[in-house]
C-alpha atoms as a PDB file:
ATOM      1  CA  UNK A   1      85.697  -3.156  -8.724  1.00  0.00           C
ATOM      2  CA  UNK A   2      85.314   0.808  -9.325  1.00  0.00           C
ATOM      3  CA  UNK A   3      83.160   1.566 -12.120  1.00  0.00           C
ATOM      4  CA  UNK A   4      85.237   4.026 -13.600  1.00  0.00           C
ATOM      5  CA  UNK A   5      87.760   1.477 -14.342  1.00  0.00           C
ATOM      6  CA  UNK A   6      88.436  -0.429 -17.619  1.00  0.00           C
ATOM      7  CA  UNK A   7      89.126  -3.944 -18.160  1.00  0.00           C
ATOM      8  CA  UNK A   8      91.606  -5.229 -21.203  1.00  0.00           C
ATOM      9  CA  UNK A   9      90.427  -8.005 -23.042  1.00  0.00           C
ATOM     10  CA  UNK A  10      92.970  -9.867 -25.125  1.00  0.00           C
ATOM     11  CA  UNK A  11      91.286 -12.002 -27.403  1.00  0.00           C
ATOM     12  CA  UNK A  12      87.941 -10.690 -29.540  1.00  0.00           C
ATOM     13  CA  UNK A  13      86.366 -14.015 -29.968  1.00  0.00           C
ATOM     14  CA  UNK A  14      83.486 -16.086 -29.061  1.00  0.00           C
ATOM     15  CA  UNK A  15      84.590 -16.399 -24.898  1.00  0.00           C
ATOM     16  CA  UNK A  16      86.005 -13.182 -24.536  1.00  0.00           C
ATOM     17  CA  UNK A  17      83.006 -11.494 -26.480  1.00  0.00           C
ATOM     18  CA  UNK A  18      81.071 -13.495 -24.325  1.00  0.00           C
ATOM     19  CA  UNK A  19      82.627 -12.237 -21.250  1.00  0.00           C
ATOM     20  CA  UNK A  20      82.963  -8.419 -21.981  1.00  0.00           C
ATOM     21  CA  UNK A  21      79.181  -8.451 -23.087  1.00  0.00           C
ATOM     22  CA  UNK A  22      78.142  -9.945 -19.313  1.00  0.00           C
ATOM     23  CA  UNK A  23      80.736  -7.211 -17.854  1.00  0.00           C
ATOM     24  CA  UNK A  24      79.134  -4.704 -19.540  1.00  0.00           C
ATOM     25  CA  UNK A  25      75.492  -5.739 -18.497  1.00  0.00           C
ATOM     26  CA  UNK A  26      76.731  -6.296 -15.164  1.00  0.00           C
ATOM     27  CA  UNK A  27      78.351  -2.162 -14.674  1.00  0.00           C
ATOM     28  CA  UNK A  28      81.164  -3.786 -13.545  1.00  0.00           C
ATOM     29  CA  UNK A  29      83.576  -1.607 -15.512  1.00  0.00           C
ATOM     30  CA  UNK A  30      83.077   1.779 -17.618  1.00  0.00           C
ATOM     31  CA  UNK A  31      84.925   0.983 -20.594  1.00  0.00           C
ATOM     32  CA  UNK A  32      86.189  -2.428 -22.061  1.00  0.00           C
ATOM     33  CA  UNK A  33      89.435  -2.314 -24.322  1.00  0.00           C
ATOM     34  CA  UNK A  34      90.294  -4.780 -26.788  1.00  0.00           C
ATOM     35  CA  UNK A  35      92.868  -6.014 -28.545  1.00  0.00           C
ATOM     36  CA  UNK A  36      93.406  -9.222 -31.221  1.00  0.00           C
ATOM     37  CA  UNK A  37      96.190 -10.728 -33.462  1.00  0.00           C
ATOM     38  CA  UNK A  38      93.184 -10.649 -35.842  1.00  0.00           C
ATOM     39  CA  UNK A  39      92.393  -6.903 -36.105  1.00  0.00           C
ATOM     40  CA  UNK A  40      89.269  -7.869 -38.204  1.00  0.00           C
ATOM     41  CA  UNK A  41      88.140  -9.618 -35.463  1.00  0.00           C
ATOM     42  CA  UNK A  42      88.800  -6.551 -32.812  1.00  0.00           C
ATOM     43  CA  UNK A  43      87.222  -4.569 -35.232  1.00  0.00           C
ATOM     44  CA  UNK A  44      83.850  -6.432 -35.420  1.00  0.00           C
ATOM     45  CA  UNK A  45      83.437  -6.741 -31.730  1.00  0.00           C
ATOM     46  CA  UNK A  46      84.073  -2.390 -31.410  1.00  0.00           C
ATOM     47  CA  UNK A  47      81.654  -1.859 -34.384  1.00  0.00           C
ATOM     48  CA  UNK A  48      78.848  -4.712 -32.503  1.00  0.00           C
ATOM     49  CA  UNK A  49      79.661  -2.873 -29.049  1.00  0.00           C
ATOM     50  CA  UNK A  50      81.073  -6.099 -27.469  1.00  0.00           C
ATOM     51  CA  UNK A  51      84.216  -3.523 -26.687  1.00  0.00           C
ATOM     52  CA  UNK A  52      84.431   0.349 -26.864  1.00  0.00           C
ATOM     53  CA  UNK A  53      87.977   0.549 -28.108  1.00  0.00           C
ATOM     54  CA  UNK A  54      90.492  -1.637 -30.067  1.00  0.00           C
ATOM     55  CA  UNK A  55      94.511  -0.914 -29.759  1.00  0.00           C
ATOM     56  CA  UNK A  56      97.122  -2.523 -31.590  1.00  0.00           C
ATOM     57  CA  UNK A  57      99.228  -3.662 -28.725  1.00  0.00           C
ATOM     58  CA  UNK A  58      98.650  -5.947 -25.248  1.00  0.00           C
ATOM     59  CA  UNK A  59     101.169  -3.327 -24.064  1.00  0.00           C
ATOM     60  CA  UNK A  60      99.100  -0.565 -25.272  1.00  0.00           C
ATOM     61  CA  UNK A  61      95.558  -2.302 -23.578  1.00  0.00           C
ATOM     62  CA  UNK A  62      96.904  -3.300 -20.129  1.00  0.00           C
ATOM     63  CA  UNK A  63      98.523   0.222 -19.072  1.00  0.00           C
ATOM     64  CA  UNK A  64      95.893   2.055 -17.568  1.00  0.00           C
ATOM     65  CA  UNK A  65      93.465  -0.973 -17.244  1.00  0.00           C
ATOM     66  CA  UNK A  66      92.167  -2.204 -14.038  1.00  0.00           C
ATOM     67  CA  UNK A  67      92.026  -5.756 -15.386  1.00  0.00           C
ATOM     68  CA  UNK A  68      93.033  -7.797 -17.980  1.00  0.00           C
ATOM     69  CA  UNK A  69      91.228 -11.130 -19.411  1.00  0.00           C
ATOM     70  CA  UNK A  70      93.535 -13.144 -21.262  1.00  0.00           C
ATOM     71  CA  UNK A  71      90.807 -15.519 -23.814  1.00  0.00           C
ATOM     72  CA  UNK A  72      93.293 -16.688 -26.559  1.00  0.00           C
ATOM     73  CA  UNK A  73      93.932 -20.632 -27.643  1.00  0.00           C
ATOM     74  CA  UNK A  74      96.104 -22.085 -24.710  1.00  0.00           C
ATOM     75  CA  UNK A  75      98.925 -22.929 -27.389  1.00  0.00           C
ATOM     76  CA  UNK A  76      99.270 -19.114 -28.595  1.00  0.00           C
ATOM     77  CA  UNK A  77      99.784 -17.636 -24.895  1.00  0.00           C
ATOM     78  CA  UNK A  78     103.426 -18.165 -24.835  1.00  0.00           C
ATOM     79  CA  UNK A  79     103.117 -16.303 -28.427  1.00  0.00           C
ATOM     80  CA  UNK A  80     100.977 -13.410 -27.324  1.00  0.00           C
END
């Protein structure tokens, strides 16, 4: 994967915190996007540095991103 791509994470929480923190040790991508139903929750993990950016929308997130990691409750995907 380029580094000067971004990767979309949907879902702020404990996995995809998780995950975006080990991207972002690993230089895998330049910028990690966010986005949560919870915008609290987005909120904390741009202010903590988990992610660099929060947007209100999964449309919004996944249009210029190189990848998107979907970490939401299995029951709220066909929500989201």
């Amino acid at each position: 994967m380029p580094t000067d791509a971004s990767l979309f994470v949907i879902g702020t929480g404990l996995i995809g915190a998780s995950f975006a923190l080990a991207v972002r040790r690993a230089g895998a991508f330049s910028s990690i996007i966010g986005f949560d139903q919870d915008p609290a929750a987005a909120e904390n993990a741009r202010r903590t540095g988990v992610i660099d950016a929060v947007v209100t929308s999964i449309e919004a997130g996944a249009a210029d991103a190189a990848a998107t990691l979907i970490c939401i409750p299995t029951g709220e995907i066909a929500a989201a």
